[in-house]
Protein backbone atom coordinates (compact mmCIF):
# COMPACT_ATOMS: atom_id res chain seq x y z
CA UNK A 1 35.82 1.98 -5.79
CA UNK A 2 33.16 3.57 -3.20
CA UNK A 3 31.44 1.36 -1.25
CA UNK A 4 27.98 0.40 -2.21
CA UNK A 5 24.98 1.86 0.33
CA UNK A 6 23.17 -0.43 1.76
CA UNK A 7 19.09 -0.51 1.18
CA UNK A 8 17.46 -3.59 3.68
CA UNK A 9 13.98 -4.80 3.03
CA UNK A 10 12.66 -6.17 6.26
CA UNK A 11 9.34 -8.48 5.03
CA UNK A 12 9.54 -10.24 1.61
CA UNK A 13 6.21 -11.17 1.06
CA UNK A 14 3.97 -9.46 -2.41
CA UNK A 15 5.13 -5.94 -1.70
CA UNK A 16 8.68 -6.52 0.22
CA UNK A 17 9.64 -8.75 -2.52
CA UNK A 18 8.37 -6.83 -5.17
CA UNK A 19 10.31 -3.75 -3.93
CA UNK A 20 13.16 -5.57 -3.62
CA UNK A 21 13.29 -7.50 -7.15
CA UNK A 22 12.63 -3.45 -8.61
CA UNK A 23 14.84 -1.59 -6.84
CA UNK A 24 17.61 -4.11 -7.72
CA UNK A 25 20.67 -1.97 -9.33
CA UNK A 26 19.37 1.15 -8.28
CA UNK A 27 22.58 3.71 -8.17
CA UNK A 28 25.11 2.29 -5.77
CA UNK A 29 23.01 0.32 -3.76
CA UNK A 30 23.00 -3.12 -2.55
CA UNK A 31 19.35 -4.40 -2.39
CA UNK A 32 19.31 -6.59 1.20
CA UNK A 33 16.25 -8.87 2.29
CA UNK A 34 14.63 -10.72 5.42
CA UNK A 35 11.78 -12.17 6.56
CA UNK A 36 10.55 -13.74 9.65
CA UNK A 37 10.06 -17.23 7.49
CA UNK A 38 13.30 -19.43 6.55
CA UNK A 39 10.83 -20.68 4.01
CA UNK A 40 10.17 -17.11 2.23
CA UNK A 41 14.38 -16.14 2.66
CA UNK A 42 15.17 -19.74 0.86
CA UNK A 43 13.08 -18.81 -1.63
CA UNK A 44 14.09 -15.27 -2.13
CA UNK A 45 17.52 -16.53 -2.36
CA UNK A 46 17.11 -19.04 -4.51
CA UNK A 47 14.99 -16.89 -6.96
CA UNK A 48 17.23 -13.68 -7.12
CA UNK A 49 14.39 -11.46 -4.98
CA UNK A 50 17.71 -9.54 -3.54
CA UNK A 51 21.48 -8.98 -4.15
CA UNK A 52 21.42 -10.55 -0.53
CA UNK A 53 19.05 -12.36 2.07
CA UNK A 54 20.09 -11.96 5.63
CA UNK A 55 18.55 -14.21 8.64
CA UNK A 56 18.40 -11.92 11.02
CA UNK A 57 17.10 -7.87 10.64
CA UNK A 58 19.25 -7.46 13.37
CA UNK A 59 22.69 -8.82 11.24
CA UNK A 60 21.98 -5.94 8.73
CA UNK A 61 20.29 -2.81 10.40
CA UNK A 62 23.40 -1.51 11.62
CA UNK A 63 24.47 -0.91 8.47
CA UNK A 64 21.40 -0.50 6.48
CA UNK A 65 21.80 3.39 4.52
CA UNK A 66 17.91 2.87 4.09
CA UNK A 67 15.53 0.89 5.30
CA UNK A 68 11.83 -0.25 4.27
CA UNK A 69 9.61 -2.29 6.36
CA UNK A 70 7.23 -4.48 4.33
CA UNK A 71 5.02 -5.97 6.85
CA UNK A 72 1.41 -5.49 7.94
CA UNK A 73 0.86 -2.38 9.59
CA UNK A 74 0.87 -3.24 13.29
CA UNK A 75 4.02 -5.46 12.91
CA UNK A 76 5.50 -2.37 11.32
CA UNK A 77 4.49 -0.11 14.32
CA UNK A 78 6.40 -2.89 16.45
CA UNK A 79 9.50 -3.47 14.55
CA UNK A 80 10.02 0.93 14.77
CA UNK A 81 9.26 0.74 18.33
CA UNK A 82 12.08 -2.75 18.43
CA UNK A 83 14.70 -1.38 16.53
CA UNK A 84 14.65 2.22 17.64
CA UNK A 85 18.46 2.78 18.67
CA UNK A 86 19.56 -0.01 16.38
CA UNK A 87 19.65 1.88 13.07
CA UNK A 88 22.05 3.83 11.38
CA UNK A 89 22.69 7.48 12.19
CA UNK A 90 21.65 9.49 9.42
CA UNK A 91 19.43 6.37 8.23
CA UNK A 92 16.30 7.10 6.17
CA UNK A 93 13.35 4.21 7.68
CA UNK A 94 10.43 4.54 5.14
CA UNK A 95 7.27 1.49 5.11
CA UNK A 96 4.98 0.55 2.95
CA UNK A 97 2.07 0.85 5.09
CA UNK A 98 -1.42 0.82 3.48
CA UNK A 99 -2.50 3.29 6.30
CA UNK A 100 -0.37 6.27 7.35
CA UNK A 101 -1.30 7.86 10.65
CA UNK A 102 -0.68 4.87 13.08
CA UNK A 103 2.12 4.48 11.50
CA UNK A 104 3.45 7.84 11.44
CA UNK A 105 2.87 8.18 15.20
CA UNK A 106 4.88 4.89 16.05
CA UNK A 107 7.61 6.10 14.08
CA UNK A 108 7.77 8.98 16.74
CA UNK A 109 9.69 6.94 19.07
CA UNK A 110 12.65 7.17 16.82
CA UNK A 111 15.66 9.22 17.75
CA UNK A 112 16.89 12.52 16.05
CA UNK A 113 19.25 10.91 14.22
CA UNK A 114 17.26 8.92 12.01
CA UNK A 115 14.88 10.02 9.01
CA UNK A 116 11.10 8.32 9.22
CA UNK A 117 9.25 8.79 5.81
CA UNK A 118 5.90 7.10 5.50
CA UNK A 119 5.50 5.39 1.97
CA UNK A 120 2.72 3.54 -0.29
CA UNK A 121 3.05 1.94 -3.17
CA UNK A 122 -0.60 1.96 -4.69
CA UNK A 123 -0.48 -1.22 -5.82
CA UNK A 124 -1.19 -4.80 -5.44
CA UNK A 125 -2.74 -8.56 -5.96
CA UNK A 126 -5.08 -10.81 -4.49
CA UNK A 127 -2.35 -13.00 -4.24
CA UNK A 128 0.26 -12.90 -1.33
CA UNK A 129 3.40 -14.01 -0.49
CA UNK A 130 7.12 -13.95 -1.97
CA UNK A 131 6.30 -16.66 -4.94
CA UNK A 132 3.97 -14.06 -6.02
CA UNK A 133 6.13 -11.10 -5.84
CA UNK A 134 6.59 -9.23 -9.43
CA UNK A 135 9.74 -6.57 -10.43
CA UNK A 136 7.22 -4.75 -12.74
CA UNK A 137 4.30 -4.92 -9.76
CA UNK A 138 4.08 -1.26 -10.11
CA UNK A 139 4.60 -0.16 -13.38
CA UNK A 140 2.31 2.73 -13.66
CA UNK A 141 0.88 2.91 -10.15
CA UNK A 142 0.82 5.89 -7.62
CA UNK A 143 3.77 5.95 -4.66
CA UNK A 144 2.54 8.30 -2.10
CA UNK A 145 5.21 9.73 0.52
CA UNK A 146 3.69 11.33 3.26
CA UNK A 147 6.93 13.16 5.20
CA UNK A 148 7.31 14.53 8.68
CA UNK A 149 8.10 18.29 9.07
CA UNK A 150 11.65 17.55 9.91
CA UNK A 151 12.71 14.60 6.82
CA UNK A 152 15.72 16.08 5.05
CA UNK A 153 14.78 16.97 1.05
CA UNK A 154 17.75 14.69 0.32
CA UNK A 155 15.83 11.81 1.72
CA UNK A 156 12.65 12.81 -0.15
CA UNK A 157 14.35 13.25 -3.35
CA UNK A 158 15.86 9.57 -2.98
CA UNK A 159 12.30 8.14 -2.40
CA UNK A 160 11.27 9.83 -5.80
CA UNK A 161 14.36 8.50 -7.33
CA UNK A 162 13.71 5.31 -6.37
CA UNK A 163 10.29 5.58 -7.39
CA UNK A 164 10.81 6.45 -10.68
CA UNK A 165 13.55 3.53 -10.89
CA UNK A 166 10.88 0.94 -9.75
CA UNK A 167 8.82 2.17 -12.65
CA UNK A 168 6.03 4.26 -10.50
CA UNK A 169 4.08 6.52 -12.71
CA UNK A 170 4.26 9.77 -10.77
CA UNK A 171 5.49 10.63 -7.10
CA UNK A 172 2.07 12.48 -4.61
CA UNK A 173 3.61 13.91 -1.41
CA UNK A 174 0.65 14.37 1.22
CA UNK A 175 0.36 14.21 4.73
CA UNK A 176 -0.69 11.67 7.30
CA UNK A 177 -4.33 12.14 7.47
CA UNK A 178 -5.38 13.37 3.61
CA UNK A 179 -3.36 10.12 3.00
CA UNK A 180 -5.90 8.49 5.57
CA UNK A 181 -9.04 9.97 4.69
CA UNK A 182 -8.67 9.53 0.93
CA UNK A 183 -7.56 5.94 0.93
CA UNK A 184 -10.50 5.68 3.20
CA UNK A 185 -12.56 6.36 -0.06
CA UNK A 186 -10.10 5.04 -2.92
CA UNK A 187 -8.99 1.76 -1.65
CA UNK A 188 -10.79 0.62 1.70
CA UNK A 189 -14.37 1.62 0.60
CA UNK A 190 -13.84 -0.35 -2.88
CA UNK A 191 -13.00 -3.15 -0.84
CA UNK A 192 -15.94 -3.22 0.89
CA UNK A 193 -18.16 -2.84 -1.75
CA UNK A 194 -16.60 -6.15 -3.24
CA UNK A 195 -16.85 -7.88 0.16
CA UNK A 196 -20.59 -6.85 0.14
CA UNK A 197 -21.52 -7.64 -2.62
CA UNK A 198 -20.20 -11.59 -2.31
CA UNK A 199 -22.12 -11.40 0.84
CA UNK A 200 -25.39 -12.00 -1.03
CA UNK A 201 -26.98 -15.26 -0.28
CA UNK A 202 -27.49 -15.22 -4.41
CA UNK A 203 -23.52 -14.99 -5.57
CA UNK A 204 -23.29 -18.47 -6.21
CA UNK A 205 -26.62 -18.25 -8.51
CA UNK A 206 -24.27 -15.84 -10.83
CA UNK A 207 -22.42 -18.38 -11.70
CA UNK A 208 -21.88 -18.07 -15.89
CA UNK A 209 -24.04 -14.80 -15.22
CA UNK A 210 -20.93 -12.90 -14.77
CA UNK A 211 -19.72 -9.85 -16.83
CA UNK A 212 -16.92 -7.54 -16.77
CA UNK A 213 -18.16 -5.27 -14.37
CA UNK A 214 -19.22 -8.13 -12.25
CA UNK A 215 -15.93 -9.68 -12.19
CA UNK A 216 -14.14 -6.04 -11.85
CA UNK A 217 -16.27 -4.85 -9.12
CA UNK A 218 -15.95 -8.28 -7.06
CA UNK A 219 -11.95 -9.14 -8.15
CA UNK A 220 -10.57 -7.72 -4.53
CA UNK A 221 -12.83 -9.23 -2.63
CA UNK A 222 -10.86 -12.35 -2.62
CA UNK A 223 -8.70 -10.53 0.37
CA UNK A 224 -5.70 -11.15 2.74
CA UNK A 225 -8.45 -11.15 5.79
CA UNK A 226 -5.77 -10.50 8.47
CA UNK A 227 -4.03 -7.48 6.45
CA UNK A 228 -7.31 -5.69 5.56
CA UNK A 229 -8.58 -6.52 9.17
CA UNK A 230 -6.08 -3.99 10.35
CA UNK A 231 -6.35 -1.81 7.84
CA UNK A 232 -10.27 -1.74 8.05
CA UNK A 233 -10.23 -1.13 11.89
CA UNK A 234 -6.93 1.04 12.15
CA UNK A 235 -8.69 3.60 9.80
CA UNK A 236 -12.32 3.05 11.00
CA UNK A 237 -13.72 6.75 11.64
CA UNK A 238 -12.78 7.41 8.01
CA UNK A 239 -13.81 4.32 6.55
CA UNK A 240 -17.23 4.67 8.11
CA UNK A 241 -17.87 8.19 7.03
CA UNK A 242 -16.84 7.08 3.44
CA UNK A 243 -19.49 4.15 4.31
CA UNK A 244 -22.20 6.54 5.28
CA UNK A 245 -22.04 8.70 2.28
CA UNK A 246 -22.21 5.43 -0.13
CA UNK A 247 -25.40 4.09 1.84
CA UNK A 248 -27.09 7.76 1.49
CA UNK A 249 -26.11 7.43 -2.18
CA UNK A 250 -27.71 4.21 -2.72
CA UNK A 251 -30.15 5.32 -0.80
CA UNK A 252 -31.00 8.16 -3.33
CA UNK A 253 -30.84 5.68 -6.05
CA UNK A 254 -33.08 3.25 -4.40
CA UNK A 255 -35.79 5.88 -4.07
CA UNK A 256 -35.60 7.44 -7.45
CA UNK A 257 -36.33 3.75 -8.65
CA UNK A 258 -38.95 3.10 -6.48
CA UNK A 259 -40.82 6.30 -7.30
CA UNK A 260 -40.32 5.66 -11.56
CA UNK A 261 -39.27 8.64 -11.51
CA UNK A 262 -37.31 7.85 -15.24
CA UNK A 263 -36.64 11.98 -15.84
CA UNK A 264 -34.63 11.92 -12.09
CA UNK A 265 -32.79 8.95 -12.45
CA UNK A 266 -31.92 10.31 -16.48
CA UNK A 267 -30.12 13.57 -14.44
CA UNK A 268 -28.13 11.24 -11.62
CA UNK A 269 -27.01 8.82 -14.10
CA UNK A 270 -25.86 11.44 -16.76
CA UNK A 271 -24.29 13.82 -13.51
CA UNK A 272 -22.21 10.79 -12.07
CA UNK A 273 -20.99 9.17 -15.93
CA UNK A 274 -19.68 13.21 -16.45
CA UNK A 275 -18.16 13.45 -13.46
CA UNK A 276 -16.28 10.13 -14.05
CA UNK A 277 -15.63 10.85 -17.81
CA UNK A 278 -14.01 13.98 -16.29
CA UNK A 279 -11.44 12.31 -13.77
CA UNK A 280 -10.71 10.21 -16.53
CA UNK A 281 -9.54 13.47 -18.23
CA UNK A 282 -7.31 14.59 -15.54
């Protein structure tokens, strides 16, 4: 019998120990996890995250066919820049890196001999940590693989094999900085909107106020602060444009109320529900 590849998760917490528990029997691969904390690798032992927990990164990488770094996005920039001639020739090193250009740029350091494919899994909680990790966490979400000019189409088609194995409901292949700028807009600017909004001196007045768009608009705003600190500031020119654009917006809104004018406020509302009613089409 062949000898099973090895695929090493390096950071169990939500999304490293999600990964792992979904990727678990995928082809001939033996699912391998580690994590700074002896507290998260007892746990992911004890609770099946893996086929295997290691101690060390360093008692694995060696051997590691694949492997995925599950960490914040400046510890991932550092562990590349670490390990750099400690992985396997012919390895493929993928993240899962809410922000791709940083990332992408660290992963520069990396010799010839190793494959660098930036990943993310669009997908989530407000919840962190191993305990909270979930096999079906992305059932139905977006995985976005943003390549370098030189990754191998072997290693791209095993990222949208393993994709499709961990349930994802399709496989968007971008680069670097449309990654950037649209997450910019999708994710970080969302966030931000929640964050704002539970800045109002009123929020606690809600209380038993609250409706479904109240709780859906607010629901991330309950944040990992250090994660989305680095994502925030590691994508700020983006972020801020997306940020100037929503302030002229509510801007125009603001106005149109102000004015009573009822017959311009009839055209923006009806313009924005059709283009939203149309996205919802696509």
């Amino acid at each position: 019998m062949a000898e099973k590849k090895t695929a090493l998760v390096v950071g169990l917490g939500l999304i490293g120990g999600s990964v792992a528990m979904a990727l678990r029997g995928f082809e001939d691969y033996r699912v391998v996890g580690t994590d700074c904390s002896a507290q998260t690798r007892s746990y992911a032992a004890a609770h099946g995250v893996c086929d295997e927990v290691a101690e060390r990164v360093e008692d694995v990488l060696g051997q590691a066919d694949v492997v995925l770094f599950a960490m914040r996005p400046h510890g991932i920039a550092q562990q590349i820049e670490a390990f750099r001639d400690s992985f396997k020739p012919g390895a493929l090193v993928t993240d899962v890196g809410g922000i791709k250009g940083a990332i992408m740029e660290a992963a520069q350091c990396l010799p010839d001999t190793v494959d660098f494919i930036g990943c993310h899994p669009m997908a989530g909680k407000e919840t962190s940590g191993v305990e909270n990790a979930e096999k079906e966490l992305f059932h139905n979400a977006h995985f976005i693989l943003t390549p370098r000019p030189r990754s191998t189409q072997e290693h791209v088609d095993l990222l949208q094999r393993m994709g499709k194995y961990m349930g994802f409901r399709d496989v968007v292949i971008t680069t670097p900085e449309e990654h950037d700028a649209i997450i910019a807009y999708t994710s970080q600017l969302m966030h931000i909107i929640a964050v704002a909004t539970c800045d109002d001196e009123d929020l606690f007045r809600c209380k038993g106020f609250e409706g479904g768009s109240f709780r859906g608009c607010t629901r991330v705003a309950a944040l990992d602060v250090p994660l989305w600190t680095e994502l925030f500031t590691m994508n700020a020119p983006a972020l801020c444009r997306c940020i100037r654009t929503l302030e002229d917006n509510l801007r125009a809104y603001r106005e149109v109320l102000e004015r009573g004018d009822r017959e311009q406020l009839v055209e923006k509302l009806t313009a924005s529900a059709r283009r939203k009613r149309k996205m919802n089409l696509e």
